[in-house]
Protein backbone atom coordinates (compact mmCIF):
# COMPACT_ATOMS: atom_id res chain seq x y z
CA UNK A 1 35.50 44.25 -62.95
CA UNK A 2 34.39 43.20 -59.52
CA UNK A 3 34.02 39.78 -58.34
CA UNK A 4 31.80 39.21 -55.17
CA UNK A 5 33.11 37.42 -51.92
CA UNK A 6 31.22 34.66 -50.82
CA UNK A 7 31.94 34.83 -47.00
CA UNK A 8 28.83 33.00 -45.86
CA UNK A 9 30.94 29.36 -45.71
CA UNK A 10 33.14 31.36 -42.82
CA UNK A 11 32.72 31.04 -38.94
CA UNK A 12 32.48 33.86 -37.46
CA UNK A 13 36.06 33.51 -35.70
CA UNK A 14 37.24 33.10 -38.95
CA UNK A 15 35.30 36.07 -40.15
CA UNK A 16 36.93 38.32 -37.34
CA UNK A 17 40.39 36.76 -38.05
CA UNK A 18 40.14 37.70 -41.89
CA UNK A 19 39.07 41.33 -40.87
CA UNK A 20 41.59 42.05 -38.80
CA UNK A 21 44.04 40.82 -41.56
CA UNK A 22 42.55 42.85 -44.06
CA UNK A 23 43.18 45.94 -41.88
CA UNK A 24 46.65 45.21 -41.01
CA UNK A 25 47.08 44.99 -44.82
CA UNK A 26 45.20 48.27 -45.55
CA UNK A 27 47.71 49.50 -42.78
CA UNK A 28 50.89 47.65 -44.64
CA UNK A 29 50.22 49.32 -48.46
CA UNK A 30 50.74 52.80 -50.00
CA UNK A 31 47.40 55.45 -49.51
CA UNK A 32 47.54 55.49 -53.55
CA UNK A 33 47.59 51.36 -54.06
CA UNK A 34 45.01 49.88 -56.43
CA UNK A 35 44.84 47.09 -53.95
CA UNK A 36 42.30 48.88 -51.91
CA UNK A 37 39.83 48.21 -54.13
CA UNK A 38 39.15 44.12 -53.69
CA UNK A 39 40.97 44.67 -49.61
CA UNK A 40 38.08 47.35 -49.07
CA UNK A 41 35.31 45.11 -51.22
CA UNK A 42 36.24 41.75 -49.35
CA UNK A 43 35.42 43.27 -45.72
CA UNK A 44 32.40 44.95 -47.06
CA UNK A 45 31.40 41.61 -47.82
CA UNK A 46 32.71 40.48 -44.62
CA UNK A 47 30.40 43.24 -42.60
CA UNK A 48 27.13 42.85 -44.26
CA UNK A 49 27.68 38.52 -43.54
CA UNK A 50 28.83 39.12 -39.35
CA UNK A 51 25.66 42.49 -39.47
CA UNK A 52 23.10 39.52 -41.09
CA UNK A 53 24.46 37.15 -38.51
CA UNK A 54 23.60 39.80 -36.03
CA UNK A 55 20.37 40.56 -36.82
CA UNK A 56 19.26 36.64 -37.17
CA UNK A 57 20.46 35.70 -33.57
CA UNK A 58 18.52 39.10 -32.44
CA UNK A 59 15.35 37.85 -34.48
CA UNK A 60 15.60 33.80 -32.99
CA UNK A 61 16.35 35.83 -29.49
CA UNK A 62 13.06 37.72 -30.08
CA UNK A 63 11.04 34.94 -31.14
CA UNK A 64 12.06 32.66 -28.21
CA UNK A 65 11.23 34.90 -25.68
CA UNK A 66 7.62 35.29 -27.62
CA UNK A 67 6.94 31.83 -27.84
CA UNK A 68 7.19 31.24 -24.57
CA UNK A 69 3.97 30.73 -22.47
CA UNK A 70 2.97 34.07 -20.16
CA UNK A 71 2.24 34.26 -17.16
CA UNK A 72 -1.48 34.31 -16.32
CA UNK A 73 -2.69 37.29 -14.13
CA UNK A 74 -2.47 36.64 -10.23
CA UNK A 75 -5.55 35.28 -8.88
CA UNK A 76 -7.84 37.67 -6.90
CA UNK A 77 -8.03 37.24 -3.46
CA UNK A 78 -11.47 37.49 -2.09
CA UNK A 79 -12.55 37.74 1.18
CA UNK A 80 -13.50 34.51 2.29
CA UNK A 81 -9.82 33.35 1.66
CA UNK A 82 -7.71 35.86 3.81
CA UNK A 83 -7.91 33.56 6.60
CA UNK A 84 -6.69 30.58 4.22
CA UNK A 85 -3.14 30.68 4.30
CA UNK A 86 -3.68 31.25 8.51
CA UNK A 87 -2.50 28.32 10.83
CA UNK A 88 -5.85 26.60 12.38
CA UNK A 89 -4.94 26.00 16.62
């Protein structure tokens, strides 16, 4: 039986801190150790939480730059004002 990790409540320096740990561990135990299992489960959890996190900044980044007001399209110059921006003597 597999219990899920609720990583949500984690910053995301704490997130990176607990993922490096993990590894070191996965580094520290026998190839044939049944403590892969919840090591292996706990930074799945931890990727899919820091890939969400990802893909909501990306998605407020997005819809920033969309809310923001265009630009409006130069406007044209016609004839009768190419002497405007002249100095008068």
């Amino acid at each position: 039986m597999t219990r899920g990790h609720d990583v949500s409540q984690l910053t995301t320096a704490e997130l990176e801190l607990t993922m490096r740990q993990l590894r070191a561990n996965l580094n520290l135990i026998s190839t044939n150790s049944p403590a892969h299992v919840p090591i292996l489960s706990h930074m799945r959890a931890i990727e899919a939480e820091l890939a969400g996190r990802a893909g909501s900044r990306q998605l407020q980044a997005a819809s920033a730059n969309d809310s923001g007001i265009l630009p409006g399209p130069s406007p044209a110059t016609l004839p009768g004002d190419v002497d405007r921006d002249k100095e008068t003597p």
